[in-house]
C-alpha atoms as a PDB file:
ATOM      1  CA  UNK A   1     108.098  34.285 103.160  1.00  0.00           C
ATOM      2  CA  UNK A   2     104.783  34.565 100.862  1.00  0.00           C
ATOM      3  CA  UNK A   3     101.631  33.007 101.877  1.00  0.00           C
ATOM      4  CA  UNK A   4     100.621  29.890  99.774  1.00  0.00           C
ATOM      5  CA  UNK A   5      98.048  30.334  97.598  1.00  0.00           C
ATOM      6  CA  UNK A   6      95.132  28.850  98.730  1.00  0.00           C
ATOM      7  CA  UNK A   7      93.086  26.337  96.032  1.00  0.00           C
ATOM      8  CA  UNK A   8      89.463  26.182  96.591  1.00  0.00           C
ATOM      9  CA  UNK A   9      87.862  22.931  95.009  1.00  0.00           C
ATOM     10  CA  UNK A  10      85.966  23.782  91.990  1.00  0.00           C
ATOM     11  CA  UNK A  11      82.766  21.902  91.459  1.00  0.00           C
ATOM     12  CA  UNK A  12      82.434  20.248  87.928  1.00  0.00           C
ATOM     13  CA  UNK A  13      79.402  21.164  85.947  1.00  0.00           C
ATOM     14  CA  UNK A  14      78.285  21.043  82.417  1.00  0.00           C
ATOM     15  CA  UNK A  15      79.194  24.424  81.850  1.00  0.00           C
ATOM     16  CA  UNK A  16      82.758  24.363  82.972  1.00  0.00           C
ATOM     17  CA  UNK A  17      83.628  20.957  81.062  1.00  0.00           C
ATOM     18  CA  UNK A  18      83.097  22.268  77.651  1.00  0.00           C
ATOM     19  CA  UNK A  19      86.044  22.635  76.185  1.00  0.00           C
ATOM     20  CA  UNK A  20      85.486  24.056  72.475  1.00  0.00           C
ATOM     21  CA  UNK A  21      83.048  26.957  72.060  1.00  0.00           C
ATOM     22  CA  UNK A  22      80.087  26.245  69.315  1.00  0.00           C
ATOM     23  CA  UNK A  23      78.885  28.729  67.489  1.00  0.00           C
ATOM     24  CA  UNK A  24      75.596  28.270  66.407  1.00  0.00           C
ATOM     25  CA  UNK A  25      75.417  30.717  63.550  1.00  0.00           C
ATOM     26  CA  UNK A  26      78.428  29.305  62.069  1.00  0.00           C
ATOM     27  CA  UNK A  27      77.711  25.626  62.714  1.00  0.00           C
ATOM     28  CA  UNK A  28      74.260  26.277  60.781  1.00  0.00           C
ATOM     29  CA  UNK A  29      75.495  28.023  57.742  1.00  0.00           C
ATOM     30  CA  UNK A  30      77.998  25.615  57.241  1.00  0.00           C
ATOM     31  CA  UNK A  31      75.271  23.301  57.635  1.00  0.00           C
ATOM     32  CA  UNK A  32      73.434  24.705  54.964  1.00  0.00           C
ATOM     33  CA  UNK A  33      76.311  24.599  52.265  1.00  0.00           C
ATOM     34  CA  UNK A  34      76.622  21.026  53.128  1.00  0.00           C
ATOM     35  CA  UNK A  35      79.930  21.155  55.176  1.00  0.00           C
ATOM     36  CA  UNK A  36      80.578  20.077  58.532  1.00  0.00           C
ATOM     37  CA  UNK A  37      79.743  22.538  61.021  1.00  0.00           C
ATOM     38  CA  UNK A  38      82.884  21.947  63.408  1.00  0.00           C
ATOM     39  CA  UNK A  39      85.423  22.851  60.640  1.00  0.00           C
ATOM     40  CA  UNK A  40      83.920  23.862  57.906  1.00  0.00           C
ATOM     41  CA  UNK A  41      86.220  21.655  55.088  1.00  0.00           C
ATOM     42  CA  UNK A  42      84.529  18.300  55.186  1.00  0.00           C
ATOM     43  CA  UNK A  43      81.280  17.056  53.260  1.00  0.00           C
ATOM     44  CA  UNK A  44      78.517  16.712  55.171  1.00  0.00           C
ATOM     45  CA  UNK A  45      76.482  14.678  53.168  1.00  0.00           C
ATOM     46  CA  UNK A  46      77.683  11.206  51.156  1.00  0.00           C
ATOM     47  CA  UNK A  47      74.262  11.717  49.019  1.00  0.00           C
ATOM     48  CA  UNK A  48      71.375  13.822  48.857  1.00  0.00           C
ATOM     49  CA  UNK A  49      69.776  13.368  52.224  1.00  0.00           C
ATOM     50  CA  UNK A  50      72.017  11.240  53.760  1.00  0.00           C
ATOM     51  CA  UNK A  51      74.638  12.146  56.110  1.00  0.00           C
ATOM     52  CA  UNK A  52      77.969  11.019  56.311  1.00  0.00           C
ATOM     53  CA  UNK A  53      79.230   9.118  58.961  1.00  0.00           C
ATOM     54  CA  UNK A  54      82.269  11.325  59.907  1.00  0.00           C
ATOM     55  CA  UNK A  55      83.852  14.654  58.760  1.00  0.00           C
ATOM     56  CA  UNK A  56      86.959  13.279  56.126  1.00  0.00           C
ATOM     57  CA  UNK A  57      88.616  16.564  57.645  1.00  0.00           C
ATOM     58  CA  UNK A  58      88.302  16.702  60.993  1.00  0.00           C
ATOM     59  CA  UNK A  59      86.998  13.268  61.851  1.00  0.00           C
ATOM     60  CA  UNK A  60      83.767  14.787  63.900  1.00  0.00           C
ATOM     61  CA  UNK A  61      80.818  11.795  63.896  1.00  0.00           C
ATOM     62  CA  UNK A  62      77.870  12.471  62.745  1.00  0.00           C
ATOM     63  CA  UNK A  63      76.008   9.322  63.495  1.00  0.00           C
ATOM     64  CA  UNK A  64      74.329  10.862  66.416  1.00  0.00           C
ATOM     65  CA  UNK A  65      72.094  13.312  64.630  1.00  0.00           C
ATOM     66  CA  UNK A  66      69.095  13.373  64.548  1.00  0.00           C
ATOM     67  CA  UNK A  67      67.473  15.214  62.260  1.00  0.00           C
ATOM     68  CA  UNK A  68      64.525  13.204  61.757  1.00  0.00           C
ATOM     69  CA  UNK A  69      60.820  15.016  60.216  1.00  0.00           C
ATOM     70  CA  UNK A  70      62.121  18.663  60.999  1.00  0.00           C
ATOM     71  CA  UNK A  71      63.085  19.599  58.077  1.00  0.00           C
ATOM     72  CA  UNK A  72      61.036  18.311  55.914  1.00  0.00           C
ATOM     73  CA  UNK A  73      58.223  20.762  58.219  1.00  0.00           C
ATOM     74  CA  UNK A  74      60.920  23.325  57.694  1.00  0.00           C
ATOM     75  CA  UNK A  75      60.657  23.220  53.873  1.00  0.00           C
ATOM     76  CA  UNK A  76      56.889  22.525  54.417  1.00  0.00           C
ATOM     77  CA  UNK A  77      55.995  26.195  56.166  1.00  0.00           C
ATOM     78  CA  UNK A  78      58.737  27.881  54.091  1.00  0.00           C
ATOM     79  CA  UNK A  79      57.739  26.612  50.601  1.00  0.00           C
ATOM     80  CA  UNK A  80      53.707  27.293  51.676  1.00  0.00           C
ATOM     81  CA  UNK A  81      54.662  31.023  52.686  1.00  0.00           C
ATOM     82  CA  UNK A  82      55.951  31.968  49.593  1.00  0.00           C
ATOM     83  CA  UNK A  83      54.021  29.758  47.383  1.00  0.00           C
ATOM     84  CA  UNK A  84      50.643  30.098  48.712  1.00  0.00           C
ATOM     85  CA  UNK A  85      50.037  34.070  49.450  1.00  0.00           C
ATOM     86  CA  UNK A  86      51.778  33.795  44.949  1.00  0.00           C
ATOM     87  CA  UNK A  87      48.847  31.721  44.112  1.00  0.00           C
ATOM     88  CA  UNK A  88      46.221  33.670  46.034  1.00  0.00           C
ATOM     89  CA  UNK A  89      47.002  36.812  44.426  1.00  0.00           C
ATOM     90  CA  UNK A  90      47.538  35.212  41.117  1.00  0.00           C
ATOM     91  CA  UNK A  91      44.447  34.039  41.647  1.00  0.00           C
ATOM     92  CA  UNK A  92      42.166  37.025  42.775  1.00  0.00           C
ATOM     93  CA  UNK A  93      44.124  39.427  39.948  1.00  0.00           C
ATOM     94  CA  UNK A  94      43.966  37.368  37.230  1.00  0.00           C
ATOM     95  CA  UNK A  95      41.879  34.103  37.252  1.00  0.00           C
ATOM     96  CA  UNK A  96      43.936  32.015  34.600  1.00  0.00           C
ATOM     97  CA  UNK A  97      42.631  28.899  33.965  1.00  0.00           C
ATOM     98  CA  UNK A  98      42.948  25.903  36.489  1.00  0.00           C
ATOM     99  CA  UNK A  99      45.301  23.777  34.439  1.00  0.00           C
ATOM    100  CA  UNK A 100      47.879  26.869  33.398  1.00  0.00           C
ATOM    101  CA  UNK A 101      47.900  27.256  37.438  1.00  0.00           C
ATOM    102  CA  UNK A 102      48.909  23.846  38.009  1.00  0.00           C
ATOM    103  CA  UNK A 103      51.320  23.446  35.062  1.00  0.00           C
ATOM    104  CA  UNK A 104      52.970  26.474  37.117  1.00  0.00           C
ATOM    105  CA  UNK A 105      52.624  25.840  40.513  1.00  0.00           C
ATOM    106  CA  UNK A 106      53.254  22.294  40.714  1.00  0.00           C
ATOM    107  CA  UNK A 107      56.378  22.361  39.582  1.00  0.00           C
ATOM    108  CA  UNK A 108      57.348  25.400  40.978  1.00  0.00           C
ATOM    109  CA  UNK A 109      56.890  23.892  44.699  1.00  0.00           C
ATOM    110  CA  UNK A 110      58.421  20.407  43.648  1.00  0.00           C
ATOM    111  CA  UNK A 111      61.541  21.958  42.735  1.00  0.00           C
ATOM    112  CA  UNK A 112      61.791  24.935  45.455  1.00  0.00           C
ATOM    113  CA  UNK A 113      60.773  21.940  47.986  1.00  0.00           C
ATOM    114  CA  UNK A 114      64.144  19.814  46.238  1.00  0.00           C
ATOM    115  CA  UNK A 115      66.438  22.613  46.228  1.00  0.00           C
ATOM    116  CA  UNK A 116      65.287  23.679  50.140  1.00  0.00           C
ATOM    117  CA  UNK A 117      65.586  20.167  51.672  1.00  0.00           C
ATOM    118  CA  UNK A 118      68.635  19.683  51.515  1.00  0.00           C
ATOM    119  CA  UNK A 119      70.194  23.224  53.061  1.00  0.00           C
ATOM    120  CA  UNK A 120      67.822  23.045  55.598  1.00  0.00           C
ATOM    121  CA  UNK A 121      68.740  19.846  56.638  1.00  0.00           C
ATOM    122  CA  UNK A 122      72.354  20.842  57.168  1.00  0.00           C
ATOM    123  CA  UNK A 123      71.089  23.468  58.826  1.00  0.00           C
ATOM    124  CA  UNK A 124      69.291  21.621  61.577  1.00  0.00           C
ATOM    125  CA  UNK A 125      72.565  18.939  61.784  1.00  0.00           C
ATOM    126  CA  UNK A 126      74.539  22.480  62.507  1.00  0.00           C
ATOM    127  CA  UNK A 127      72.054  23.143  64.921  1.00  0.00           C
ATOM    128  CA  UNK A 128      72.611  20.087  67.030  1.00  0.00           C
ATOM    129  CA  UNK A 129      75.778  20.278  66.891  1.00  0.00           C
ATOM    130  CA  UNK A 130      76.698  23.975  68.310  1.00  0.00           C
ATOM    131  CA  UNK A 131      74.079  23.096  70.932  1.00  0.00           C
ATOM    132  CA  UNK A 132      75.631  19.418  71.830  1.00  0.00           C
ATOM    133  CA  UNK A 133      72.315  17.846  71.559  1.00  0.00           C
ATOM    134  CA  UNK A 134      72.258  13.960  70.704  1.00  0.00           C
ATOM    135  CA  UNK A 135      75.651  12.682  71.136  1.00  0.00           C
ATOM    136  CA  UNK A 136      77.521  15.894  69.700  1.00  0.00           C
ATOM    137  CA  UNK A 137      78.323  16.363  73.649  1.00  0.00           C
ATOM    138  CA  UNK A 138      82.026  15.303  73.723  1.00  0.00           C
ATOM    139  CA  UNK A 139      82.132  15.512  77.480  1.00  0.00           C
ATOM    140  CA  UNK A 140      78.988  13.622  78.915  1.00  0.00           C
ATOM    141  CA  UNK A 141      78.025  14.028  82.708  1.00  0.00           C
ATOM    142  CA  UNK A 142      78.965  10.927  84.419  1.00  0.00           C
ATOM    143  CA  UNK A 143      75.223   9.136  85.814  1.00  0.00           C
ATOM    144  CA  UNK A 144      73.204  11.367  82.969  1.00  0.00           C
ATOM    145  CA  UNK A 145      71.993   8.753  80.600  1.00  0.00           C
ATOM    146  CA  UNK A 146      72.487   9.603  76.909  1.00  0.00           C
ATOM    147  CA  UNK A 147      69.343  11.202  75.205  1.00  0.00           C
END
């Protein structure tokens, strides 16, 4: 006659609930094309900066994000880093008159500002999603009040 196994309790933790991996690579780029970041089919987005209420794919809610001034500072320090170090050397080579510069530059960081926001936005909902951060947690710690 074999022995019984013997089954030692296992102690529930945060890490040994989850039950579907999150990549965060993945969940950002599809982010960034405007798709949801759990499957990759559905829109995002239901208008420029607004985010859907639910994947139409795979049903994952978005109404917990919280994506808030980040990107906006996102496309802030990315738009300055290209922009600015352009206009300084522009600038210190050249010396073309004030309004040519900004006839140029204006609208050059308007629209690279326009076509950044959105992308990075996605980017940052991807980001709280892979890491389960404001409600993207499907299995909540019983007594840990909601963030």
């Amino acid at each position: 006659m074999s022995p019984t196994p013997r089954v030692l309790p296992q102690t529930w933790t945060r890490d040994t609930g989850l039950a579907e991996k999150r990549d965060v690579w993945t969940a950002m780029k599809r982010g960034m094309l405007g798709r949801c970041p759990r499957c990759g089919e559905g829109k995002l987005f239901r208008a420029f900066l607004k985010v859907a209420d639910k994947c139409n794919c795979c049903g994952q809610d978005f109404s917990g994000h919280r994506a808030d001034d980040l990107p906006a500072y996102l496309v802030i320090v990315i738009v300055g880093h290209i922009i600015v170090p352009l206009v300084l050397s522009v600038e210190t080579n050249y010396a073309p008159p004030i309004a040519l510069q900004l006839a140029v530059y204006l609208p050059v960081t308007l629209i690279s500002s326009l076509a950044l926001i959105q992308p990075v936005k996605g980017a940052v909902v991807g980001l709280q999603w892979a890491l389960r951060m404001h409600g993207f947690d499907d299995t909540p710690a019983e007594g840990i009040p909601p963030v």
